[in-house]
N, C-alpha and C. Protein backbone atom coordinates (compact mmCIF):
# COMPACT_ATOMS: atom_id res chain seq x y z
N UNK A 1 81.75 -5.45 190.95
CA UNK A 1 82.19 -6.00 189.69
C UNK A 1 83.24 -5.06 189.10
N UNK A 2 84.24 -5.41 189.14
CA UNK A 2 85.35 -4.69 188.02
C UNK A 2 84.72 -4.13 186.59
N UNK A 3 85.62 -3.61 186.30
CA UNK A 3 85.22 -3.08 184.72
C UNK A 3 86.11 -4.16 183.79
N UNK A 4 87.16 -5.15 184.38
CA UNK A 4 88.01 -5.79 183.09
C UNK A 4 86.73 -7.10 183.60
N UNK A 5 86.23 -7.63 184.16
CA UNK A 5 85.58 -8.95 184.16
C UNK A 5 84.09 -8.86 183.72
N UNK A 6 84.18 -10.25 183.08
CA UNK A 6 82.71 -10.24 182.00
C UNK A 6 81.65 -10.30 182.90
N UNK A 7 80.78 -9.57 182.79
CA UNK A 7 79.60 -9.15 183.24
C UNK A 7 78.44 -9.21 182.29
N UNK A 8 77.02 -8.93 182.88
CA UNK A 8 75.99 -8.65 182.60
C UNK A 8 75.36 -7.64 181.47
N UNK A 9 76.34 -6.39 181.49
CA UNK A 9 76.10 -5.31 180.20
C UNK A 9 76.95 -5.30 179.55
N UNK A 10 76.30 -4.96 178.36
CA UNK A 10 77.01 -4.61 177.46
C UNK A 10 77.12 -3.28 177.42
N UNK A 11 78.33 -2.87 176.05
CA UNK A 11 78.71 -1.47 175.85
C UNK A 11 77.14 -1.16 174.77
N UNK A 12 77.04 -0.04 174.36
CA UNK A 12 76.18 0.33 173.87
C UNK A 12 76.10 0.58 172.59
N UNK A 13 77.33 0.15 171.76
CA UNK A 13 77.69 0.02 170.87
C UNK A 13 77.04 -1.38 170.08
N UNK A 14 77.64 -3.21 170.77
CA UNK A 14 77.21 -3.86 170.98
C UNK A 14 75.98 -4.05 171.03
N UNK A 15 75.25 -3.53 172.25
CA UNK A 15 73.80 -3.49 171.80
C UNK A 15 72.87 -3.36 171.01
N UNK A 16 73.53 -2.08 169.86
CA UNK A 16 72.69 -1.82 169.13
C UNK A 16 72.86 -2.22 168.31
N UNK A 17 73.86 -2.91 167.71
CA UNK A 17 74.25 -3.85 167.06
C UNK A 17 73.30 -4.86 167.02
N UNK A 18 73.37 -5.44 168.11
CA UNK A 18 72.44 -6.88 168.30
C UNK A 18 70.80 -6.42 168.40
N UNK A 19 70.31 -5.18 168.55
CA UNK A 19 69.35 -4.87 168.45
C UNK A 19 68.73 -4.85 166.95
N UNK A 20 69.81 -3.88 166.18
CA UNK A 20 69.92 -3.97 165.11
C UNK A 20 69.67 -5.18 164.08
N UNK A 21 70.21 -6.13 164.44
CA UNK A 21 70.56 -7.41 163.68
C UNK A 21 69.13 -8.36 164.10
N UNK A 22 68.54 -8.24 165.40
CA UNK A 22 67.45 -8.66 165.69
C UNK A 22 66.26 -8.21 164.43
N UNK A 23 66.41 -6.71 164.84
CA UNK A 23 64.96 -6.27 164.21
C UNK A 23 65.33 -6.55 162.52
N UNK A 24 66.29 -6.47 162.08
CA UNK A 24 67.03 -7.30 160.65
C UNK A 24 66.20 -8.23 160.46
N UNK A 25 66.28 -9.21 161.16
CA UNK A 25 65.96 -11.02 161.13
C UNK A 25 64.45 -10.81 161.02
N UNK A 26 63.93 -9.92 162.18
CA UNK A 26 62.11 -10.30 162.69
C UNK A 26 61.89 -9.78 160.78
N UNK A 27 61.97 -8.75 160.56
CA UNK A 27 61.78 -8.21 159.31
C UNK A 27 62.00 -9.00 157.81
N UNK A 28 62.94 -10.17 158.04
CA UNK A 28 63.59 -10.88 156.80
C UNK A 28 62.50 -11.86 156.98
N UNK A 29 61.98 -12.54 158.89
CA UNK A 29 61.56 -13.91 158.53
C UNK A 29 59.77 -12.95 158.15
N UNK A 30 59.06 -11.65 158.66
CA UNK A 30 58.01 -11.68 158.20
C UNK A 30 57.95 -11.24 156.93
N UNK A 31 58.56 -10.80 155.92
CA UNK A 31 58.48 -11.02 154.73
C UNK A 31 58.70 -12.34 154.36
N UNK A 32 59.35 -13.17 154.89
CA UNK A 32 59.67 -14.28 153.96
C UNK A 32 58.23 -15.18 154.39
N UNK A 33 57.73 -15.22 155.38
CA UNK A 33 56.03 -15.65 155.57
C UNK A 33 55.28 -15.19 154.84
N UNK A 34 54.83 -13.94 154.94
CA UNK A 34 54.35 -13.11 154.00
C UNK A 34 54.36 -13.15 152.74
N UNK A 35 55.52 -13.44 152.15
CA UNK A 35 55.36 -13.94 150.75
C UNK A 35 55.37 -14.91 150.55
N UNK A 36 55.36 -16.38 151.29
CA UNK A 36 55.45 -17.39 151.29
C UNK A 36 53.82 -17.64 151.19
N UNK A 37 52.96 -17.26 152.36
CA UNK A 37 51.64 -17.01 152.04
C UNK A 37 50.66 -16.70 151.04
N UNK A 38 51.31 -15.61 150.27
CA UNK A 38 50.75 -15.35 149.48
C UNK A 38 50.82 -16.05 148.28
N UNK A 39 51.86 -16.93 148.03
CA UNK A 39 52.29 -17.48 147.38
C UNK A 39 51.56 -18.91 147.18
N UNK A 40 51.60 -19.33 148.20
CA UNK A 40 50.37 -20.72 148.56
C UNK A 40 49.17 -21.13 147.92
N UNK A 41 48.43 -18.93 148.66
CA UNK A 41 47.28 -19.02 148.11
C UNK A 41 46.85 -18.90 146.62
N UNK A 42 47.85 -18.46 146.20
CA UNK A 42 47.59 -17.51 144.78
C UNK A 42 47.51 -18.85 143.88
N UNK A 43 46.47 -18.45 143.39
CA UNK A 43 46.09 -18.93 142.04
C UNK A 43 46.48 -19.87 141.06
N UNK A 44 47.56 -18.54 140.14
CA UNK A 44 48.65 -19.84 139.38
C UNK A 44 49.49 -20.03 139.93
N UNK A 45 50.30 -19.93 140.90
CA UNK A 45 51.37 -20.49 141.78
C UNK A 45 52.67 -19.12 141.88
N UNK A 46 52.08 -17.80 141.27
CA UNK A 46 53.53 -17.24 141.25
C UNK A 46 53.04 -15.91 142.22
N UNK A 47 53.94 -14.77 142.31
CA UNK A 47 53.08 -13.75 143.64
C UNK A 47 52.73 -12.66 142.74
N UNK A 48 52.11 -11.40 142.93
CA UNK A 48 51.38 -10.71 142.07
C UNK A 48 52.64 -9.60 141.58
N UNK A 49 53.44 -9.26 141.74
CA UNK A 49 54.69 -8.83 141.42
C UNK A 49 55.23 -9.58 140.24
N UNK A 50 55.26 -10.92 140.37
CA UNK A 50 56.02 -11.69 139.80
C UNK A 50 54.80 -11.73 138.27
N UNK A 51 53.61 -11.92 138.72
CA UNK A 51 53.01 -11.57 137.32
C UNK A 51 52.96 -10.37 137.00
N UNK A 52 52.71 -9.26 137.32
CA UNK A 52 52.95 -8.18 136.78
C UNK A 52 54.39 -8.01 135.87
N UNK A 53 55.35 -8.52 136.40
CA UNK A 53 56.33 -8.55 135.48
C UNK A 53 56.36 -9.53 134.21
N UNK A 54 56.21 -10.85 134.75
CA UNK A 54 55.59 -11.47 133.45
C UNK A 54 54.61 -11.01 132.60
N UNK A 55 53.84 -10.06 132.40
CA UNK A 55 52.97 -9.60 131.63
C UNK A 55 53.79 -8.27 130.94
N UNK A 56 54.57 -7.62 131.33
CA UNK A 56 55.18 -6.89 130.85
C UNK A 56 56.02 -7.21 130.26
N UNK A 57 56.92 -8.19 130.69
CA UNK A 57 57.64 -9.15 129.40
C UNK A 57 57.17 -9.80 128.60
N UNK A 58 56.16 -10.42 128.77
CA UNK A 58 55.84 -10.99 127.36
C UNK A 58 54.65 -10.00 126.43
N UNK A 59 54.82 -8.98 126.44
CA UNK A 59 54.30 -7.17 126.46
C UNK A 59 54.94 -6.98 124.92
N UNK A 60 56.29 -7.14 126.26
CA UNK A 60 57.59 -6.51 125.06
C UNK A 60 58.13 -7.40 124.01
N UNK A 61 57.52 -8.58 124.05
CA UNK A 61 58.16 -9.53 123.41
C UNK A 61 57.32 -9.53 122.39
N UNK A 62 56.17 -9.15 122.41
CA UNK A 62 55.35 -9.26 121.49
C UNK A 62 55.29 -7.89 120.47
N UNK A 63 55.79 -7.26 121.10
CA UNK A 63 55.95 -5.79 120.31
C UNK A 63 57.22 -6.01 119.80
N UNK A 64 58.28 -6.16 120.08
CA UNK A 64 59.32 -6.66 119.28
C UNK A 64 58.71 -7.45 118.58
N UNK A 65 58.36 -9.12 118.37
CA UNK A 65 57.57 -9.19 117.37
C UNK A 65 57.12 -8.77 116.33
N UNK A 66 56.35 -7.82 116.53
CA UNK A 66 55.81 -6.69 115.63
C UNK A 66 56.40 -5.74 115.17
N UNK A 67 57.44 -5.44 115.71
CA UNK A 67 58.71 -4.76 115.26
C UNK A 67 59.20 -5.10 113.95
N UNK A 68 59.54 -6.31 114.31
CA UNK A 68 60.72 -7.54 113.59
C UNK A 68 59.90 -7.51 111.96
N UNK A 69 58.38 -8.07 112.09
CA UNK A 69 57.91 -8.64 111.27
C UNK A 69 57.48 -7.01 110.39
N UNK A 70 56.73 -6.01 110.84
CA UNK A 70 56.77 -4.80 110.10
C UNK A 70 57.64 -3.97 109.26
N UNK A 71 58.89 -3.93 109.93
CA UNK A 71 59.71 -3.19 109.29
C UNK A 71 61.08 -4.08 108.52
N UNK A 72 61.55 -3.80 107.97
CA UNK A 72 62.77 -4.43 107.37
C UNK A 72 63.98 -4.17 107.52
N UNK A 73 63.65 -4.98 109.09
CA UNK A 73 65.24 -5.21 109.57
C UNK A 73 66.57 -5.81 109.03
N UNK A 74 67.18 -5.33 109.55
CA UNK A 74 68.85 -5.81 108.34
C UNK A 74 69.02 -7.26 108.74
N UNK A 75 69.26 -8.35 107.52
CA UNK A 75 69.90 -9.47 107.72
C UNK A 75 71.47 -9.15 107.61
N UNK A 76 72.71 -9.93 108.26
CA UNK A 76 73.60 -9.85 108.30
C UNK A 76 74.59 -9.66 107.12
N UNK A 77 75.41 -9.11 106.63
CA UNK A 77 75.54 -8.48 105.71
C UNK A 77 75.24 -7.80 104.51
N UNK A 78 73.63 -7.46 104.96
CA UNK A 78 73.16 -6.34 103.81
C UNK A 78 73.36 -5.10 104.27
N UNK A 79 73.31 -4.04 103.25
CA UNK A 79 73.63 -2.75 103.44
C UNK A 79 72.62 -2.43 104.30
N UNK A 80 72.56 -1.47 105.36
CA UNK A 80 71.54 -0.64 105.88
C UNK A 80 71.47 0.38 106.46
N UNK A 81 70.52 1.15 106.71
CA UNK A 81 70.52 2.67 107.49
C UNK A 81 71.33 2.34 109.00
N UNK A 82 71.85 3.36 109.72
CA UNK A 82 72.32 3.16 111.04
C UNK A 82 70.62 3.03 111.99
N UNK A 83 69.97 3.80 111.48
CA UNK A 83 69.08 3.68 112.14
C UNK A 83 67.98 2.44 112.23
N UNK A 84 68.12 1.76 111.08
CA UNK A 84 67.51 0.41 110.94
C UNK A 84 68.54 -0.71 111.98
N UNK A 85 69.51 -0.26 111.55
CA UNK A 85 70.85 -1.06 112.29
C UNK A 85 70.49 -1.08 114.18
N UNK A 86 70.38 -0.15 114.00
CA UNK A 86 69.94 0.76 115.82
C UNK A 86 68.97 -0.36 116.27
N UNK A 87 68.12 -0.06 115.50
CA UNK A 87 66.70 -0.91 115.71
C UNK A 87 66.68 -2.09 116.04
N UNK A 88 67.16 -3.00 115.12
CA UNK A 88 67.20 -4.29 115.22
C UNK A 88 68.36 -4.37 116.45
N UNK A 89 69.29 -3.97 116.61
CA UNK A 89 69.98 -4.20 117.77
C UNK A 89 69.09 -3.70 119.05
N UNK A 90 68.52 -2.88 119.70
CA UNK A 90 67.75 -2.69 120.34
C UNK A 90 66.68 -3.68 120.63
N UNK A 91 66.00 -4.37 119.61
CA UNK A 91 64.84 -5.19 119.69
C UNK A 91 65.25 -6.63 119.74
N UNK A 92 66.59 -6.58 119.38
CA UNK A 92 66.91 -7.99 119.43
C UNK A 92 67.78 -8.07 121.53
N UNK A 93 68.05 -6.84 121.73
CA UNK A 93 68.60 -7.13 123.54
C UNK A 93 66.70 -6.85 123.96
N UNK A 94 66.15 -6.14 123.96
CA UNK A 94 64.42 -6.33 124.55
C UNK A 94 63.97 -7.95 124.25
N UNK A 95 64.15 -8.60 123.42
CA UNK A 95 63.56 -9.75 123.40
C UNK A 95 64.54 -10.85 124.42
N UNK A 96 66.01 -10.52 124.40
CA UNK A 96 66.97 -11.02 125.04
C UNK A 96 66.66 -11.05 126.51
N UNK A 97 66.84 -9.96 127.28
CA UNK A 97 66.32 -9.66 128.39
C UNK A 97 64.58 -9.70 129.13
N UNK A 98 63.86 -9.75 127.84
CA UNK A 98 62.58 -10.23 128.82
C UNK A 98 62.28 -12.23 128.52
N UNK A 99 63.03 -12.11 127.42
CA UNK A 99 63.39 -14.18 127.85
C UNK A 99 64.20 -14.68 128.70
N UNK A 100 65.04 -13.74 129.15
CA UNK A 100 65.76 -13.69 130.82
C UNK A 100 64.71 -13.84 131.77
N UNK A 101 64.61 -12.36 131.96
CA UNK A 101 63.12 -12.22 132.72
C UNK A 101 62.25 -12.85 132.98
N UNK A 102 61.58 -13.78 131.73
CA UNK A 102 60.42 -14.89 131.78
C UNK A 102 60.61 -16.47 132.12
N UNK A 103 62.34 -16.30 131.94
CA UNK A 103 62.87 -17.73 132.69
C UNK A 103 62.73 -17.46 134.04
N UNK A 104 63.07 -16.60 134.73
CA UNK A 104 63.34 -16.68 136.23
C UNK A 104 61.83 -16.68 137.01
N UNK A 105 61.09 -15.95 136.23
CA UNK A 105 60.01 -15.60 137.02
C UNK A 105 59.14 -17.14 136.78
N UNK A 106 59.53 -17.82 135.30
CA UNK A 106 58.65 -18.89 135.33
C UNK A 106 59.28 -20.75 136.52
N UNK A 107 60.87 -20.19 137.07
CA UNK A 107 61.45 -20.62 137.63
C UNK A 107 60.86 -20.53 139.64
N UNK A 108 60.27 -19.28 139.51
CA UNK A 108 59.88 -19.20 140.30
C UNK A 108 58.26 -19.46 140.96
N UNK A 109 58.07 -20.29 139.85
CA UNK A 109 56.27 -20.29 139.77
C UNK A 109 56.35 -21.62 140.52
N UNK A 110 55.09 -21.89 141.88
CA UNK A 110 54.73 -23.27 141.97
C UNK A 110 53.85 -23.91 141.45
N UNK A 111 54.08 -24.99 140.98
CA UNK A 111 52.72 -25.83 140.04
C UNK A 111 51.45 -25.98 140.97
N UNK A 112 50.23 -26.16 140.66
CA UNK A 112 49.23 -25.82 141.03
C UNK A 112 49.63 -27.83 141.40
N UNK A 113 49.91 -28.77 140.67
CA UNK A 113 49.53 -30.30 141.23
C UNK A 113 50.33 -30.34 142.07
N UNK A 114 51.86 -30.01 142.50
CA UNK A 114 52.31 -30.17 142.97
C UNK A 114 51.80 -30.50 144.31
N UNK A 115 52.47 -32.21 144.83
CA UNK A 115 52.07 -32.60 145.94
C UNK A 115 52.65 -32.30 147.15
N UNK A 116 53.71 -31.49 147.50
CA UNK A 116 54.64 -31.14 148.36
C UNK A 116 54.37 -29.64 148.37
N UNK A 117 53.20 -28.99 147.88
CA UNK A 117 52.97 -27.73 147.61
C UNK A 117 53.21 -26.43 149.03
N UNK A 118 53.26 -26.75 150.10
CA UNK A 118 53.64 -26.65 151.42
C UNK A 118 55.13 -25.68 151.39
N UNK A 119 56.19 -27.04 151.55
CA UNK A 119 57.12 -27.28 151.70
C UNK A 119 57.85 -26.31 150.07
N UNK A 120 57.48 -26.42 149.15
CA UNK A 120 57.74 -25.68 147.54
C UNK A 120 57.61 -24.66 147.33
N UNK A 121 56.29 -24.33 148.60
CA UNK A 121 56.12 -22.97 148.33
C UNK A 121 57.18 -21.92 149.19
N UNK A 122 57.85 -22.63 150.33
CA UNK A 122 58.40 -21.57 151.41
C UNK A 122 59.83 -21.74 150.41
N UNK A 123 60.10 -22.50 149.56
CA UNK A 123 61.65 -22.83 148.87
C UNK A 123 61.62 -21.68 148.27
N UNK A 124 60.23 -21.66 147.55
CA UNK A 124 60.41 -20.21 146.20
C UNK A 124 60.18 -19.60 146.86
N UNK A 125 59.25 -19.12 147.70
CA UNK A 125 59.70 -17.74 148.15
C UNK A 125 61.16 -17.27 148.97
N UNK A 126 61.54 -18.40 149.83
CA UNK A 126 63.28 -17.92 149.83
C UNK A 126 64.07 -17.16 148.34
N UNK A 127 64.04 -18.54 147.56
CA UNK A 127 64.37 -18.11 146.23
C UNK A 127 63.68 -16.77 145.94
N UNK A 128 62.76 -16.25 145.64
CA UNK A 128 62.08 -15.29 145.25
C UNK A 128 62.95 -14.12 145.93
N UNK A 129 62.69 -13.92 147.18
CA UNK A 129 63.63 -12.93 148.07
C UNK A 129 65.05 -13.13 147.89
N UNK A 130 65.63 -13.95 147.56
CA UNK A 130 67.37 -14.05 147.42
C UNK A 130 67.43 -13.26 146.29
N UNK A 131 66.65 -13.74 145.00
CA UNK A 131 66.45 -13.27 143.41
C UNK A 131 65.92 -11.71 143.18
N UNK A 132 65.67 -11.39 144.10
CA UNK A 132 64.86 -9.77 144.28
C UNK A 132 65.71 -8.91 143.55
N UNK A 133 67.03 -8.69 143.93
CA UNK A 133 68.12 -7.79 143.09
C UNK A 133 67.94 -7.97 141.82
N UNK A 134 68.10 -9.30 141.84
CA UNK A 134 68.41 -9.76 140.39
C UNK A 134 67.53 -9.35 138.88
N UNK A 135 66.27 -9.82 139.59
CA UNK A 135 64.69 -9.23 138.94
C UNK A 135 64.81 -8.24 138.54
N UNK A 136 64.38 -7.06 140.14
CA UNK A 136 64.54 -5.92 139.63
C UNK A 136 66.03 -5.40 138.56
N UNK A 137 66.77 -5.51 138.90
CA UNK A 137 68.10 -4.98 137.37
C UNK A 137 67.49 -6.09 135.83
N UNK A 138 67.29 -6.58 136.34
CA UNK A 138 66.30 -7.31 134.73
C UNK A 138 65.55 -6.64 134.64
N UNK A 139 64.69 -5.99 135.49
CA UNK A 139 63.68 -5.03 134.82
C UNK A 139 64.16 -3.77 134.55
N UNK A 140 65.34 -3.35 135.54
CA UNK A 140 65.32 -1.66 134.79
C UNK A 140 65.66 -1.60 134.02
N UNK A 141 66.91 -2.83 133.42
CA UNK A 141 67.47 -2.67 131.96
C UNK A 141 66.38 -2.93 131.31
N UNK A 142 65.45 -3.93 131.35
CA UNK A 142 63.96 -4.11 130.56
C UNK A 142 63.53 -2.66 130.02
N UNK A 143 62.87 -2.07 130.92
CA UNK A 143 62.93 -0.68 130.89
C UNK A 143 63.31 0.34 129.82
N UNK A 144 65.05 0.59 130.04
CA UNK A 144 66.05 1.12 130.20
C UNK A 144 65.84 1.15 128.19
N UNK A 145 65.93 -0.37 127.72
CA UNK A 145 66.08 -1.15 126.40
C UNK A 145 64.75 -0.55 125.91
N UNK A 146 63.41 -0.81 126.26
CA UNK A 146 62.30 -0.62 126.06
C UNK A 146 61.97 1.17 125.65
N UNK A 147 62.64 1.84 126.78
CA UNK A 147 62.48 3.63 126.19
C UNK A 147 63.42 3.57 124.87
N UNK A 148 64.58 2.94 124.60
CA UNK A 148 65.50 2.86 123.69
C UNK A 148 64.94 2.58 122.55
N UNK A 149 64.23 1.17 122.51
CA UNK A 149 63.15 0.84 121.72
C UNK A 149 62.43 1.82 121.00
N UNK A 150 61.29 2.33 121.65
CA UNK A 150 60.42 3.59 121.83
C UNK A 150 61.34 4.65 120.67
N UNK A 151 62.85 4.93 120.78
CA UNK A 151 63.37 6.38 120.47
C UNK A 151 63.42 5.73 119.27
N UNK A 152 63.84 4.44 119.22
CA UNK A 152 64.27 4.52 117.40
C UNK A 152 63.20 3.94 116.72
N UNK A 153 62.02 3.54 117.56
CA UNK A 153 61.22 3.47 116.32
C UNK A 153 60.56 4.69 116.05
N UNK A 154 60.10 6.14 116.80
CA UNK A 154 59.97 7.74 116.82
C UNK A 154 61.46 7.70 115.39
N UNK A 155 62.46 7.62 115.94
CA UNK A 155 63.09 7.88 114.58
C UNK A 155 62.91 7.55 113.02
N UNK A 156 62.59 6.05 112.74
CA UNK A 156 62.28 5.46 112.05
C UNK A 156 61.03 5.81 111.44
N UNK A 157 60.69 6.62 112.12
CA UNK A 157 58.91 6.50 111.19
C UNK A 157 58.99 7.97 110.45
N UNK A 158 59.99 8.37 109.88
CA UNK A 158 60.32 9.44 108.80
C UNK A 158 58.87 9.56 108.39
């Protein structure tokens, strides 16, 4: 066999490439079973990640809440402290971002009647795994907003 005519091996470059891209795939489709499974079985229809985050958003939503209604946040053109100012801007992106948060994750829930429950469940979990980035940066800014939260109400309580 020549070295210019197509043959049987590959360079080794190639290979690992396609080795590479194999063990990629085996890895994408057993997570995407895997959470597809779990997903089936579970309960209210969403995966245990996905409630854990829903409980932490609607956490924060409720403490904003309590924020809002305790202290006397500025209506739009009254005078106020920067630090009251701080506040309400802070608590008003935490409530912003975990009603983000609580759309997607409730986007991602399967209904318990659902008659196609099978077939619904392997959709969201695709969806679920495509949305993974997305989530998580909703949560670190969640987070991120939430320690922010935390500093100015420590400020506020003179």
């Amino acid at each position: 066999m020549s070295p210019l005519s197509p043959g049987i091996l590959l360079d080794p470059l190639t290979a690992l490439s396609a080795a590479g891209n194999i063990v990629q795939f085996t890895d994408f489709c057993i997570r995407f079973l895997k959470e597809g499974r779990h997903l089936y079985l579970s309960a209210d229809g969403s995966l245990q990640h996905n409630r854990e985050f829903e409980l932490i958003a609607g956490d924060l939503k409720r403490l904003v809440d309590r924020v809002r209604k305790s202290t006397t946040l500025p209506v739009t053109g009254s005078s106020s402290t920067t630090e009251e100012s701080s506040l309400a801007d802070v608590a008003k992106e935490c409530g912003r971002l975990a009603d983000i948060l609580l759309g997607i994750l409730y986007s991602l829930k399967i209904q318990p009647e659902d008659r196609q429950r099978k077939w619904h469940t392997f959709q969201q979990a695709l969806k679920s795994m495509r949305g993974e980035k997305e989530i998580n940066n909703i949560v670190q800014r969640l987070t991120n907003a939430r320690e922010q939260l935390d500093t100015n109400i420590l400020v506020n309580l003179k």
